[in-house]
C-alpha atoms as a PDB file:
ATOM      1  CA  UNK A   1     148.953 145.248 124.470  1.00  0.00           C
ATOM      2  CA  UNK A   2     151.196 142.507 122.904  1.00  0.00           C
ATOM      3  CA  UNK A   3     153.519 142.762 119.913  1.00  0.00           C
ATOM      4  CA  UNK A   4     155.561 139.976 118.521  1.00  0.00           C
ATOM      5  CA  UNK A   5     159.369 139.770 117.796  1.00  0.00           C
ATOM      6  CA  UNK A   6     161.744 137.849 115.616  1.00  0.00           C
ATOM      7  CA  UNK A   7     162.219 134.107 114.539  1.00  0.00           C
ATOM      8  CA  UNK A   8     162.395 131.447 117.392  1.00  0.00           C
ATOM      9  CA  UNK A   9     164.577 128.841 117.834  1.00  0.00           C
ATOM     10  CA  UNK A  10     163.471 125.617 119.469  1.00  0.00           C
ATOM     11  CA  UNK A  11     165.534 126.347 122.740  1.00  0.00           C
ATOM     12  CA  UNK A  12     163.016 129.386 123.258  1.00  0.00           C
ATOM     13  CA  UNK A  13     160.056 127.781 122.505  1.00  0.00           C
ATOM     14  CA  UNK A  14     160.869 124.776 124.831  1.00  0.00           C
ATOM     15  CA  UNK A  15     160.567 127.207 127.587  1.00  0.00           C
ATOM     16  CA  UNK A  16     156.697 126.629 127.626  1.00  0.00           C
ATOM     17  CA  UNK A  17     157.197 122.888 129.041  1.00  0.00           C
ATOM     18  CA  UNK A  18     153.911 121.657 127.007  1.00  0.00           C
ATOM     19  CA  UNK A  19     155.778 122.955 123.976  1.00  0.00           C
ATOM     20  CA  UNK A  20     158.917 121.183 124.975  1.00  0.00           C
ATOM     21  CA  UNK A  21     157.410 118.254 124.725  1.00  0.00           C
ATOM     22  CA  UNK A  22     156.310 117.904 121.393  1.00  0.00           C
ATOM     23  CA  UNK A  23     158.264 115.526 119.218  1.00  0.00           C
ATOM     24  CA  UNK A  24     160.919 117.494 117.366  1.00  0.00           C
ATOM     25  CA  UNK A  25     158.461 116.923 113.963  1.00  0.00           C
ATOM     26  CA  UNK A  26     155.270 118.210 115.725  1.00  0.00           C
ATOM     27  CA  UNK A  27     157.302 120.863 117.002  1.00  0.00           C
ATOM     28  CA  UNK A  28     158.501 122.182 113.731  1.00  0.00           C
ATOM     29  CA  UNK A  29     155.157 122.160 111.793  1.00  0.00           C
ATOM     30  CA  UNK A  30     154.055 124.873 114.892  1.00  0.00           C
ATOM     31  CA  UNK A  31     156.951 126.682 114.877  1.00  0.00           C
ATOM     32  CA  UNK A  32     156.504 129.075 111.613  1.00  0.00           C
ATOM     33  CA  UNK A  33     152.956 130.372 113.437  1.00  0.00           C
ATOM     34  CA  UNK A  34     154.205 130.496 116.839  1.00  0.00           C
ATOM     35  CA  UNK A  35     154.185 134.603 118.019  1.00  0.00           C
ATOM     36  CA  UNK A  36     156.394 135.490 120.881  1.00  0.00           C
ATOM     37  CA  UNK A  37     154.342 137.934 122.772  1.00  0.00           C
ATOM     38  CA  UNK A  38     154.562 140.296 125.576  1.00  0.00           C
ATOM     39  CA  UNK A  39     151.679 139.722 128.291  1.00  0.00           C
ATOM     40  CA  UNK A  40     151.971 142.362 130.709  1.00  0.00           C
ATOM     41  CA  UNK A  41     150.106 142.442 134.240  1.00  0.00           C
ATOM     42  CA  UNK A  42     146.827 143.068 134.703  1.00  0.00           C
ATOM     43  CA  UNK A  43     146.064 142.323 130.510  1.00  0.00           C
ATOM     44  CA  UNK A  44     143.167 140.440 129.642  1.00  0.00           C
ATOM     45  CA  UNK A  45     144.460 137.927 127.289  1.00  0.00           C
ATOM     46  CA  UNK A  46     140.411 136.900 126.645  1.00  0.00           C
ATOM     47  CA  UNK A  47     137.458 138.125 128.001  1.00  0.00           C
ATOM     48  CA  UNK A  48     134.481 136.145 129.527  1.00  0.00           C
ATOM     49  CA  UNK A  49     131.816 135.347 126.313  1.00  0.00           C
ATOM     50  CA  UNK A  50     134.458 136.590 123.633  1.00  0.00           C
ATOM     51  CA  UNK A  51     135.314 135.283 121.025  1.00  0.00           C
ATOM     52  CA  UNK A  52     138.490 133.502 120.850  1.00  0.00           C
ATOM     53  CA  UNK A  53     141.152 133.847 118.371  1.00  0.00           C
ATOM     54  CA  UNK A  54     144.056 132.610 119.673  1.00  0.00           C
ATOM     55  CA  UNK A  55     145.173 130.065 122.242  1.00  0.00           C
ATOM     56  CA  UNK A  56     148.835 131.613 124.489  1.00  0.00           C
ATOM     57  CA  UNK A  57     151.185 129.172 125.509  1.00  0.00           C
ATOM     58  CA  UNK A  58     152.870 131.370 128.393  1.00  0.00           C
ATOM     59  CA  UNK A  59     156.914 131.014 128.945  1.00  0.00           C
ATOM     60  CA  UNK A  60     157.606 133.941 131.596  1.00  0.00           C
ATOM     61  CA  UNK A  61     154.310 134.999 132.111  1.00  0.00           C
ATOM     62  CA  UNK A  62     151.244 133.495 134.521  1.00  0.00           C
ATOM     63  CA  UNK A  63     147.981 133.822 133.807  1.00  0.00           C
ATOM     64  CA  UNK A  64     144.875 133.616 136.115  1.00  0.00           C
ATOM     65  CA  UNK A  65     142.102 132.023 134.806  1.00  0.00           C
ATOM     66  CA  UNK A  66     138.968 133.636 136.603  1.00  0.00           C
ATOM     67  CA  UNK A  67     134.745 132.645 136.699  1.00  0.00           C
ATOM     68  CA  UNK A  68     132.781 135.915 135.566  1.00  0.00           C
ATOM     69  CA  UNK A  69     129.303 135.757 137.892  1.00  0.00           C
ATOM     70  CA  UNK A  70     126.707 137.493 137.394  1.00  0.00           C
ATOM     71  CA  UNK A  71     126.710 140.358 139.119  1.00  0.00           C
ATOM     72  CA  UNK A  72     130.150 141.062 137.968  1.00  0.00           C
ATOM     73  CA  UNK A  73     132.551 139.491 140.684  1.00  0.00           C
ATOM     74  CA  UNK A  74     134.926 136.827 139.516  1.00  0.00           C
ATOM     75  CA  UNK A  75     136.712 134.135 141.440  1.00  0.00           C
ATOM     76  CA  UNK A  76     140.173 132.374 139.999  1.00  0.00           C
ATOM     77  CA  UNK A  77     139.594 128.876 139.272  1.00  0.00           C
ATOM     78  CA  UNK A  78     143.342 127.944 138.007  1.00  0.00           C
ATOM     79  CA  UNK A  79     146.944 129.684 137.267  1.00  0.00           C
ATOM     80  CA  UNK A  80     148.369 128.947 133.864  1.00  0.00           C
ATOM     81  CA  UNK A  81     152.256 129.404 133.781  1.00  0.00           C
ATOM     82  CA  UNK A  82     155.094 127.655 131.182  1.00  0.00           C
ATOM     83  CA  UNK A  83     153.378 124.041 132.321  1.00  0.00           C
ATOM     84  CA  UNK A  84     150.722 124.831 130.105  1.00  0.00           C
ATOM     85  CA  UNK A  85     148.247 126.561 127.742  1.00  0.00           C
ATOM     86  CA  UNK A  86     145.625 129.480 127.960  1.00  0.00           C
ATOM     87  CA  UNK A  87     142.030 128.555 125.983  1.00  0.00           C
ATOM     88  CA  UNK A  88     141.299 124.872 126.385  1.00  0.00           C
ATOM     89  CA  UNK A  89     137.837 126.127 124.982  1.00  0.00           C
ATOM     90  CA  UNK A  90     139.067 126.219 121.068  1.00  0.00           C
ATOM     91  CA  UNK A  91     139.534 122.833 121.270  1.00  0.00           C
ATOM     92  CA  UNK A  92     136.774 121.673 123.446  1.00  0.00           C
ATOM     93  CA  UNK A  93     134.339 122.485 121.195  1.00  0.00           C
ATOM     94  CA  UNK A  94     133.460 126.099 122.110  1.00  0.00           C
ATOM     95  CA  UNK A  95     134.623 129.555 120.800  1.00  0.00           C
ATOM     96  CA  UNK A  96     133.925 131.301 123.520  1.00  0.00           C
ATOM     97  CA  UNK A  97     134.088 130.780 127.525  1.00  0.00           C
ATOM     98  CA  UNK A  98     132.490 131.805 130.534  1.00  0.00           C
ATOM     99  CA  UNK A  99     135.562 132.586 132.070  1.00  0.00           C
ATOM    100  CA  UNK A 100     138.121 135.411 131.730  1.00  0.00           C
ATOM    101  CA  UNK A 101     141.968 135.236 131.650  1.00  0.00           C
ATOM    102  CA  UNK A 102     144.332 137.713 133.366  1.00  0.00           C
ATOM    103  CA  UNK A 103     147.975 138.292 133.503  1.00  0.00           C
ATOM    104  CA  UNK A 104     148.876 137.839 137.015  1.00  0.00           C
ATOM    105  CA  UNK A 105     152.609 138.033 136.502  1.00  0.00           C
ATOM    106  CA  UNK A 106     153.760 139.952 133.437  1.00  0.00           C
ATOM    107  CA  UNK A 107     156.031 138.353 131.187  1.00  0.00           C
ATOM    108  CA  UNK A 108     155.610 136.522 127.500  1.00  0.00           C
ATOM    109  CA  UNK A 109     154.411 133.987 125.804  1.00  0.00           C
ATOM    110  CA  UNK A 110     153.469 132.407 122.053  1.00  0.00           C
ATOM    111  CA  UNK A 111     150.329 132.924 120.689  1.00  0.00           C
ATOM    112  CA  UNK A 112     149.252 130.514 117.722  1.00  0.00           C
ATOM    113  CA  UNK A 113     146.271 131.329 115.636  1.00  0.00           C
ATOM    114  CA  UNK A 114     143.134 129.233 116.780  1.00  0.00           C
ATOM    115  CA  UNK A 115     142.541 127.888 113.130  1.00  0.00           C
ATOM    116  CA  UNK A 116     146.057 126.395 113.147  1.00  0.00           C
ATOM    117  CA  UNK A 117     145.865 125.089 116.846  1.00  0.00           C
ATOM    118  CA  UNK A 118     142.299 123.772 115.571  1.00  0.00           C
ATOM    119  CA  UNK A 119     144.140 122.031 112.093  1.00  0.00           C
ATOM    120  CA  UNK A 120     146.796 120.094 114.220  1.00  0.00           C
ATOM    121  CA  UNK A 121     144.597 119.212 117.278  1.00  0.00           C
ATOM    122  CA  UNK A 122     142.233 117.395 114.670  1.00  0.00           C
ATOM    123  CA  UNK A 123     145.466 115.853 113.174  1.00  0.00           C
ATOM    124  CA  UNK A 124     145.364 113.261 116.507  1.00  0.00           C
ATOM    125  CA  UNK A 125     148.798 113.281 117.418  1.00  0.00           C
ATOM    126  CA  UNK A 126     151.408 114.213 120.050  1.00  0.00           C
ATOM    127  CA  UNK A 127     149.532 117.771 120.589  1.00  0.00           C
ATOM    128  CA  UNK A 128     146.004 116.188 120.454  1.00  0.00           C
ATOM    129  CA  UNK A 129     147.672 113.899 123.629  1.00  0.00           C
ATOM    130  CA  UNK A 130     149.435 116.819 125.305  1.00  0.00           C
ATOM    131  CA  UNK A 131     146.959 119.008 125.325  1.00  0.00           C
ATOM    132  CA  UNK A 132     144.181 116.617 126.666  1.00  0.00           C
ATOM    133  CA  UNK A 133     146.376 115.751 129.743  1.00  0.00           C
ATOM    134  CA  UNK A 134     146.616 118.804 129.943  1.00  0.00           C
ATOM    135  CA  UNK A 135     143.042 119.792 130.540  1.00  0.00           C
ATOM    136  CA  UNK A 136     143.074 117.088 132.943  1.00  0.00           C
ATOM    137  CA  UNK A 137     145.536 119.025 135.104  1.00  0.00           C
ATOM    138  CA  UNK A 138     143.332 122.221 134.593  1.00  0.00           C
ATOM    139  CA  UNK A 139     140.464 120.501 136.051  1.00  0.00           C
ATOM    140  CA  UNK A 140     142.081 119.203 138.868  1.00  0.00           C
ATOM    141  CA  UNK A 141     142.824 122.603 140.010  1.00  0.00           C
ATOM    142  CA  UNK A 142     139.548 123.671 139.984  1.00  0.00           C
ATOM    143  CA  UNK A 143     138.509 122.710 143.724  1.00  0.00           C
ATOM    144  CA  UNK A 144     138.458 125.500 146.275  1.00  0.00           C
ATOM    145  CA  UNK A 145     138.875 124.799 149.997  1.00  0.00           C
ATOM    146  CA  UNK A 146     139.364 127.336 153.122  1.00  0.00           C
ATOM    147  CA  UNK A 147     140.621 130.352 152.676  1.00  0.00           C
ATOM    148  CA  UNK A 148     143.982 129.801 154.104  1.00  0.00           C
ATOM    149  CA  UNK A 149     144.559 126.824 151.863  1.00  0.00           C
ATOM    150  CA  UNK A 150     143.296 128.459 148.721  1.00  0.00           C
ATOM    151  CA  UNK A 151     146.318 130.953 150.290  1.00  0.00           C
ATOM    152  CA  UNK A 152     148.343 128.142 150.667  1.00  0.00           C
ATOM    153  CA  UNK A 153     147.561 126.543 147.031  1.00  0.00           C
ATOM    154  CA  UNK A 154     147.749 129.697 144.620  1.00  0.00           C
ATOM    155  CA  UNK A 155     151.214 130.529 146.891  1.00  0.00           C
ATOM    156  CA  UNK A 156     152.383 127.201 145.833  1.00  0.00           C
ATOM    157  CA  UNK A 157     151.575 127.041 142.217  1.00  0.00           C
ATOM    158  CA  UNK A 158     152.784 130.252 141.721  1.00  0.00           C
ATOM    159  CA  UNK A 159     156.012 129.640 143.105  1.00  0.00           C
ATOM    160  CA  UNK A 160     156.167 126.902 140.633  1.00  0.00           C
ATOM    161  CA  UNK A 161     155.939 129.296 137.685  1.00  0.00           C
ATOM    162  CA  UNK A 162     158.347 131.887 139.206  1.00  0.00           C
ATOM    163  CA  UNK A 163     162.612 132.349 139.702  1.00  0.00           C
ATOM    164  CA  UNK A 164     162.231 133.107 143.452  1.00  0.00           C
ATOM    165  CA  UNK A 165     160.395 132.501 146.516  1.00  0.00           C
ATOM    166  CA  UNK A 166     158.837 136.190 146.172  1.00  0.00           C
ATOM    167  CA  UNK A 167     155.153 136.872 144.671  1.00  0.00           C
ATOM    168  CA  UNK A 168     154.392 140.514 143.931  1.00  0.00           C
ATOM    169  CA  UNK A 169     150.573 140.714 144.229  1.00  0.00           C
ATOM    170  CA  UNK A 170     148.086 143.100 146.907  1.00  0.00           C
ATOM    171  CA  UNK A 171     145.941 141.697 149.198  1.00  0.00           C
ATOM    172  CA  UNK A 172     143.294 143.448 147.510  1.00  0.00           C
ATOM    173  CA  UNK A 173     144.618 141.416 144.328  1.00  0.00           C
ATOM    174  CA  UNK A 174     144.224 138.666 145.411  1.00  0.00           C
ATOM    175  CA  UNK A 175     140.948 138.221 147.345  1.00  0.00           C
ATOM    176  CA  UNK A 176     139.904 139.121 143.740  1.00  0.00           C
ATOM    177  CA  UNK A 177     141.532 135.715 142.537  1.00  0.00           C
ATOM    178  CA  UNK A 178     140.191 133.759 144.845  1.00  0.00           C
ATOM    179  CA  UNK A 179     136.713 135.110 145.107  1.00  0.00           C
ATOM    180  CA  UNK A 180     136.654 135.903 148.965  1.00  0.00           C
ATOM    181  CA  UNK A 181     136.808 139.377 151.009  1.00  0.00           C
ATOM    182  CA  UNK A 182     139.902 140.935 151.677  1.00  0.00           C
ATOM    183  CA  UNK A 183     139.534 140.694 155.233  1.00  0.00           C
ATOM    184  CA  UNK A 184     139.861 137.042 154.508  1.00  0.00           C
ATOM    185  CA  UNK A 185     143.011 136.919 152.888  1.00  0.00           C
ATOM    186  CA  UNK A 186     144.166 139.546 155.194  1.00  0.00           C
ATOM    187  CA  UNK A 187     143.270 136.864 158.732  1.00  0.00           C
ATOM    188  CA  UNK A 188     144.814 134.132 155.877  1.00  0.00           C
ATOM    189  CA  UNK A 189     148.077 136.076 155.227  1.00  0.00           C
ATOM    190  CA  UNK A 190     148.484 137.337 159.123  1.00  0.00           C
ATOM    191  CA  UNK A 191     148.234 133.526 160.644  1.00  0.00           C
ATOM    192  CA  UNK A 192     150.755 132.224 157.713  1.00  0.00           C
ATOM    193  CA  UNK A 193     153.203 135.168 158.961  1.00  0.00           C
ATOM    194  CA  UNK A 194     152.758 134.660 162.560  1.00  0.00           C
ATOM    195  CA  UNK A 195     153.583 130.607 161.731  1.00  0.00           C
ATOM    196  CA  UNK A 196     156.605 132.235 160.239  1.00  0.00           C
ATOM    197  CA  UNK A 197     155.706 130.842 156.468  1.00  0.00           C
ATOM    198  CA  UNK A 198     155.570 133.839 155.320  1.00  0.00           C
ATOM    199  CA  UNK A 199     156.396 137.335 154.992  1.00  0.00           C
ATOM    200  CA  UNK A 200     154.197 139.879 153.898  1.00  0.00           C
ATOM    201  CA  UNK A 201     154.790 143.701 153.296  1.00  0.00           C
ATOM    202  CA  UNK A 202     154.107 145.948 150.798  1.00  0.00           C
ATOM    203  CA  UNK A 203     152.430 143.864 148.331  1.00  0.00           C
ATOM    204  CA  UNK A 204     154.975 141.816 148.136  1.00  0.00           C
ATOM    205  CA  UNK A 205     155.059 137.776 150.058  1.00  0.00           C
ATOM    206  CA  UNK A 206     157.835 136.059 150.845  1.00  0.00           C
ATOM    207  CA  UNK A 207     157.882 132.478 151.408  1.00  0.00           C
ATOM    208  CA  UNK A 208     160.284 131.599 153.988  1.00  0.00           C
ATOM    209  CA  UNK A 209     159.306 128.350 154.898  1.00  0.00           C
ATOM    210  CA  UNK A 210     158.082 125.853 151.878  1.00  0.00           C
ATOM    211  CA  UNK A 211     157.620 122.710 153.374  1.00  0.00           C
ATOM    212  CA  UNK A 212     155.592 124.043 155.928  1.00  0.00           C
ATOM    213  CA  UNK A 213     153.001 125.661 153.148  1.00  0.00           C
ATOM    214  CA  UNK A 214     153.227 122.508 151.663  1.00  0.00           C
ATOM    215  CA  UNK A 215     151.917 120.753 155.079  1.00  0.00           C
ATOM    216  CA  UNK A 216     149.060 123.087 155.242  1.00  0.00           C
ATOM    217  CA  UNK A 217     147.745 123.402 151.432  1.00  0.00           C
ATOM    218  CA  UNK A 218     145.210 120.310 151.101  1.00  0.00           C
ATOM    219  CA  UNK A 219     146.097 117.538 149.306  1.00  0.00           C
ATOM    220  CA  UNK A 220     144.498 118.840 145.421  1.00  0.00           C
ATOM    221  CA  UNK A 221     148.183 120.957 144.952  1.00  0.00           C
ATOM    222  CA  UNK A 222     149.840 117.870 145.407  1.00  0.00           C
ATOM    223  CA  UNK A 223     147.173 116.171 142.562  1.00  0.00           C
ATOM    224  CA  UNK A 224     147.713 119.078 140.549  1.00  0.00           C
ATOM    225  CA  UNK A 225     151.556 119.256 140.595  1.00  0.00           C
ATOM    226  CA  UNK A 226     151.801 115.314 139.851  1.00  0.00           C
ATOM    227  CA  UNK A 227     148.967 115.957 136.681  1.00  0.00           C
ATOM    228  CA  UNK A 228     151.893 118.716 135.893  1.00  0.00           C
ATOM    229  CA  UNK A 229     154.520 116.788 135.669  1.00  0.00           C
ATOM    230  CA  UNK A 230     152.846 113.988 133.650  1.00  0.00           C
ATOM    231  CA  UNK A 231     153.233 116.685 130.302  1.00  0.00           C
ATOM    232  CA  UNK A 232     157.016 115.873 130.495  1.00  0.00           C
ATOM    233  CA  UNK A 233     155.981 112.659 129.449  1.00  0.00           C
ATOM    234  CA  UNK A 234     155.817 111.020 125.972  1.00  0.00           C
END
């Protein structure tokens, strides 16, 4: 599923914005364990209960971060893209999680080794910081509201993680990320077309009109994009 490649340079590895914003120092210590890997869709990069052995700090690649119930179903609870980090849990105190994470759009990422992440988290300095605001912003994304704004929400943050305005994903897909039935999505997805925010064919949605998502999503994305941006600062 993932294989590594050759020695990074900083300019690569600043294109995980957490990352980027380490102080040059803290940057370098990581840098001889940091594992460019591929993620490609649909991969589990940890499963609900496992164990966890290293934390993925995505650059082209976004993960969805899904609740395991218990009769099997899962909801998404957050999107991880190159704002952030996959497996808060190894340095929250836990070494596993009730939660599963899934490659939602392939692409890479660095993988550092959970006893390293663990030795420089417990060091207290600019990663400690970074990756405490961090869970912050996590949190904040965990709130889910109607359908059609849940739409609106996981259209927006993925746009924030991608090139275009174009997110390849089946209804089918994603009532699975958000928990609800497809028919749901499907009412969701037809009213967002018909309001001309949208286009939808063929698995793949277009988004033609972004400030009018942005006036329908409820006011968390907003939260969550601010709590975002706050990793940029030192």
């Amino acid at each position: 599923m993932f294989h590594g490649t050759a020695s990074l340079t900083r300019q690569s590895i600043a294109q995980n914005r957490l990352l980027a914003a380490l102080p040059e120092a803290d940057c370098a210590r990581l840098e001889p364990y940091l594992e460019l890997v591929a993620l490609p869709l649909g991969s589990a990069v940890y499963e609900s209960g496992g164990t966890q052995g290293y934390m993925y700090f995505p650059r082209t690649a976004i993960v969805s971060l899904l609740y395991v119930l218990e009769d099997g179903a899962s909801a998404e609870i957050a999107i991880v893209g190159n704002e952030g980090v996959v497996g808060i849990s190894l340095f929250m105190g836990g070494e596993t999680t009730p939660s599963r994470a899934v490659v939602q759009s392939a692409g890479e990422g660095y993988r550092l080794k959970a006893s390293i992440l663990k030795a420089e988290f417990e060091r207290g300095g600019a990663l400690q910081l970074l990756l405490l605001r961090y869970t912050q912003a996590l949190i904040t994304q965990m709130t889910h509201h109607s359908v059609e704004q849940q739409l609106c929400r996981w259209l927006l943050l993925s746009l924030d993680r991608l090139p275009s305005n174009e997110v390849v994903m089946t209804q089918e897909l994603i009532s699975n990320m958000l928990g609800v039935r497809r028919e749901g999505v499907t009412e969701a997805a037809g009213k967002l077309q018909q309001a001309g925010v949208i286009e939808y064919s063929r698995g793949k949605i277009t988004v033609l009109d972004r400030p009018k998502l942005e006036t329908i999503v409820c006011e968390c994305y907003e939260v969550v994009r601010r709590e975002s941006a706050r990793l940029s600062a030192r």
